[in-house]
N, C-alpha and C. Protein backbone atom coordinates (compact mmCIF):
# COMPACT_ATOMS: atom_id res chain seq x y z
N UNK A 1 -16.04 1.91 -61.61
CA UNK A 1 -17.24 1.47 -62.27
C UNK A 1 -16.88 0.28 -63.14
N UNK A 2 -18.14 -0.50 -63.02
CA UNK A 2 -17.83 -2.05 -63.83
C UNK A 2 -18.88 -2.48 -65.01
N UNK A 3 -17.76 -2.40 -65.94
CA UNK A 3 -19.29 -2.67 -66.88
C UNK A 3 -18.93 -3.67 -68.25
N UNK A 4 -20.19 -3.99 -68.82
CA UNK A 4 -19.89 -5.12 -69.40
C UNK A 4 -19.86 -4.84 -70.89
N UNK A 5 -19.02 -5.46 -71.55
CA UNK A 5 -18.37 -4.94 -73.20
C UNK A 5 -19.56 -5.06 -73.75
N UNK A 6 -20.78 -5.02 -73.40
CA UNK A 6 -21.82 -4.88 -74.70
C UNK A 6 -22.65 -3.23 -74.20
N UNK A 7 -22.19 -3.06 -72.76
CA UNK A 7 -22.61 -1.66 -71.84
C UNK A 7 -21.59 -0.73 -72.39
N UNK A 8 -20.52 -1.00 -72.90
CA UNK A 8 -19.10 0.21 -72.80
C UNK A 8 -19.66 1.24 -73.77
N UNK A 9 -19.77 0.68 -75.02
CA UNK A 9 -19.69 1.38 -76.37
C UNK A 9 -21.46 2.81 -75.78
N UNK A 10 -22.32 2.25 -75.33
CA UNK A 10 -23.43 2.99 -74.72
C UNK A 10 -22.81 4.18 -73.76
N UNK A 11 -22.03 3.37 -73.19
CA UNK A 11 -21.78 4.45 -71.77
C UNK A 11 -20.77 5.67 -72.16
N UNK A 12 -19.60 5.49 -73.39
CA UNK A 12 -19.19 6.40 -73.94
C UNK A 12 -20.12 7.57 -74.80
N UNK A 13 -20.58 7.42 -75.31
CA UNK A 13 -21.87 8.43 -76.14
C UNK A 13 -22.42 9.03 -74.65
N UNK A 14 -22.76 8.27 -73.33
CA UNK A 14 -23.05 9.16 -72.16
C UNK A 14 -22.56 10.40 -71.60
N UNK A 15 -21.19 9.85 -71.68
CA UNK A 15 -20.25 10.87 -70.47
C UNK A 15 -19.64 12.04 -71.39
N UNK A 16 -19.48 13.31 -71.08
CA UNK A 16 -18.93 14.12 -71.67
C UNK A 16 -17.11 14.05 -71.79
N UNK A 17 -16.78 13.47 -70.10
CA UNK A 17 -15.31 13.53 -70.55
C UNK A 17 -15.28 12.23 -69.98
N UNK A 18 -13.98 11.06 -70.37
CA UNK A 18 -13.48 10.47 -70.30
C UNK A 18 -12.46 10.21 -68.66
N UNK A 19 -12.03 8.89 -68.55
CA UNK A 19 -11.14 9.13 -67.19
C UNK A 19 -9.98 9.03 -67.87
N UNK A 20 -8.70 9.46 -67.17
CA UNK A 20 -7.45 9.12 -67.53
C UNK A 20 -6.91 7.67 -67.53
N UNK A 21 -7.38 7.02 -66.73
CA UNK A 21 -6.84 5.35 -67.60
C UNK A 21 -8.17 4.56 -67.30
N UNK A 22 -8.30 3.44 -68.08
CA UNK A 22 -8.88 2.65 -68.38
C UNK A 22 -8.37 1.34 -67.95
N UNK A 23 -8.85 0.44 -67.34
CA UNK A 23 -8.76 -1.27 -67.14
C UNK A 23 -9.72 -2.12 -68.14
N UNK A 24 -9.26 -2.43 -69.35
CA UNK A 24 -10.13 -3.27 -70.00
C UNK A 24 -9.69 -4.46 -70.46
N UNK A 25 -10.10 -5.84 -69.48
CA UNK A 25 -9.59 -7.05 -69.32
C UNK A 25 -10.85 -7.95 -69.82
N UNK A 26 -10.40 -9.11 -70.31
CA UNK A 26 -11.29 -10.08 -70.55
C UNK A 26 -10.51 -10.75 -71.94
N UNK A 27 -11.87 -11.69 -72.18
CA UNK A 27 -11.22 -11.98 -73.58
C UNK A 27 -10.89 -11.21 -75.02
N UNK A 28 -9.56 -11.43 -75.46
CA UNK A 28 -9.32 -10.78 -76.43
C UNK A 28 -10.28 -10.14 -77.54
N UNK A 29 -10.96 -10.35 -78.28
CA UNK A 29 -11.85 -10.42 -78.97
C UNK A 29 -12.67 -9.27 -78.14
N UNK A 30 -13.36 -9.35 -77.37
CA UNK A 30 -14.50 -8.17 -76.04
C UNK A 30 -13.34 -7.10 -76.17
N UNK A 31 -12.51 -7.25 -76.06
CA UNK A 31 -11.68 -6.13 -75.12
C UNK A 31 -11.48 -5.69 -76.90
N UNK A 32 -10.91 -5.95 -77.58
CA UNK A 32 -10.61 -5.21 -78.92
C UNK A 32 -11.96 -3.72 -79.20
N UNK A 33 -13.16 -4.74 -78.99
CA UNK A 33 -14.60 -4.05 -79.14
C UNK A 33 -14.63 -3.00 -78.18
N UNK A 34 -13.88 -2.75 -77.32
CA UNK A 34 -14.27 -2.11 -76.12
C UNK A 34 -13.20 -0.46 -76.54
N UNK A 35 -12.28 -1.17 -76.74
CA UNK A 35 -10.72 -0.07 -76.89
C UNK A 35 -10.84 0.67 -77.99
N UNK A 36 -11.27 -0.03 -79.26
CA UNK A 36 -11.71 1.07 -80.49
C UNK A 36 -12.59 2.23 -79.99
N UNK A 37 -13.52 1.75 -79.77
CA UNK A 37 -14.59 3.11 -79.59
C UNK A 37 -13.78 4.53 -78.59
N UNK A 38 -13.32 3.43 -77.68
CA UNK A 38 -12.93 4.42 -76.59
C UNK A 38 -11.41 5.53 -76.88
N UNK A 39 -10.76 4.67 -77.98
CA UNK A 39 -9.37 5.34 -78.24
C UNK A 39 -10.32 6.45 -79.51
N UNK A 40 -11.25 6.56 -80.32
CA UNK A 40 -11.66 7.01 -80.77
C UNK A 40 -12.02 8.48 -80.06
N UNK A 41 -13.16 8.00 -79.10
CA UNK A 41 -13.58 9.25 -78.07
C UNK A 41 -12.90 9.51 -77.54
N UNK A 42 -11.17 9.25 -76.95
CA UNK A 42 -10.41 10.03 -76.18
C UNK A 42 -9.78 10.80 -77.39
N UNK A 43 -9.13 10.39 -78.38
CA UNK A 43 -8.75 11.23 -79.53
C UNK A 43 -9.50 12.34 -80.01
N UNK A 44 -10.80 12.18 -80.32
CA UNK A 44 -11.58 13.35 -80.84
C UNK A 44 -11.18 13.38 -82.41
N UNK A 45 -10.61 12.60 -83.28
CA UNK A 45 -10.13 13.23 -84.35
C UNK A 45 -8.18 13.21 -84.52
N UNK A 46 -7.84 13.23 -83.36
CA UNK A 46 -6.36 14.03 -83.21
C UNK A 46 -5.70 12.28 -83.99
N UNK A 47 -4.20 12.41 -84.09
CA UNK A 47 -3.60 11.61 -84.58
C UNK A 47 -3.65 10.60 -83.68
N UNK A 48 -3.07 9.28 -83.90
CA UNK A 48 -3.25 8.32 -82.87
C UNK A 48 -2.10 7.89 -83.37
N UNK A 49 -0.85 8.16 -83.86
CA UNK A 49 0.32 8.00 -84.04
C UNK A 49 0.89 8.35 -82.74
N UNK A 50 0.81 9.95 -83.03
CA UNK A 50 1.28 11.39 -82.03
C UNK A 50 0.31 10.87 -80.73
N UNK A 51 -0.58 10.78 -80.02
CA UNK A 51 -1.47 11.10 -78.90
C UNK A 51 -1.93 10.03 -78.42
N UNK A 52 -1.54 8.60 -78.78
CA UNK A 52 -2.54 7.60 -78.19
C UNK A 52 -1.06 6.68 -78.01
N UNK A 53 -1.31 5.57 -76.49
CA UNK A 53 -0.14 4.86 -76.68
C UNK A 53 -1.26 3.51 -75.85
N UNK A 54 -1.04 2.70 -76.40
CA UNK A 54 -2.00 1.21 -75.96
C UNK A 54 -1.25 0.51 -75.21
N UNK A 55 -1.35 0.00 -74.01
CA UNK A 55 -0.57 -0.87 -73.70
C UNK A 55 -1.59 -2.38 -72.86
N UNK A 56 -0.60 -3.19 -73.66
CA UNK A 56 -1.22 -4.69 -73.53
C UNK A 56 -0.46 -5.28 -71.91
N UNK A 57 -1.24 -5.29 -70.58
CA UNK A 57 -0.86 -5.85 -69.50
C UNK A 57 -0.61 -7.15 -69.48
N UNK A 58 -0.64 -8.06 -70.70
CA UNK A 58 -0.24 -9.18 -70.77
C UNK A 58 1.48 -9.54 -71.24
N UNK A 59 1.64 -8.12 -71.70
CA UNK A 59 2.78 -8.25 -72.40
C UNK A 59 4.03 -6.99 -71.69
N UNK A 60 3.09 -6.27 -71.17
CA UNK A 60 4.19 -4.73 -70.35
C UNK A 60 4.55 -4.96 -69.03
N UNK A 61 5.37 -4.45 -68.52
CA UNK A 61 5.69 -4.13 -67.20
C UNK A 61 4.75 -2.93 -66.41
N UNK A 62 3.89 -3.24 -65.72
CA UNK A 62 2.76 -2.43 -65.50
C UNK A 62 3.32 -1.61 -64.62
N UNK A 63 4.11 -1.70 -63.59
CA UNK A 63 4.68 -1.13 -62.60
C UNK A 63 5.48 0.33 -63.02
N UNK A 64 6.44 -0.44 -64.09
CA UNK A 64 7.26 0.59 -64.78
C UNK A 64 6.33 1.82 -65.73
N UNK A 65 5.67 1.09 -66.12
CA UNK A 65 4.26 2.11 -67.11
C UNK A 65 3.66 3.28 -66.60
N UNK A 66 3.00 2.84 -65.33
CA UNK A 66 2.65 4.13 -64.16
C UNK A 66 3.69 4.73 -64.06
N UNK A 67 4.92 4.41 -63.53
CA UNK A 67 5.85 5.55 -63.31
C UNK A 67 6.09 6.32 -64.43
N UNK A 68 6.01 5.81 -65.89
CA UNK A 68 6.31 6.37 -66.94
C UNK A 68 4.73 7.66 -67.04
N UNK A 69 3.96 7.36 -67.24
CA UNK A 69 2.74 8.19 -66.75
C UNK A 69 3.13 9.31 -66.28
């Protein structure tokens, strides 16, 4: 599913559960707007030290990441 950073923040309050990964590309700035809400609703509350790990495809080895997964 494809949707546009002013659709994301709507479509989370929709769905009851979340998918296991996310693709959220574009310009910096959109994509910041997009990842808060959503690291929010996958957390529920829980730490985001302990339970959340972000990774920037501009800067990671994407290949190696999945296998780490």
């Amino acid at each position: 599913m494809e949707l546009l950073h002013n659709q994301f923040t709507d479509h989370l309050k929709k769905i009851a559960a979340t998918a296991a990964v996310y693709l959220i590309h574009g310009e910096p700035v959109l994509v910041e707007q997009c990842v808060e809400p959503l690291i929010d609703k996958v957390l529920n509350g829980a730490s985001r030290q302990i339970h959340c790990e972000v990774l920037d495809g501009a800067m990671e080895n994407i290949p190696e990441d999945l296998e780490r997964m």
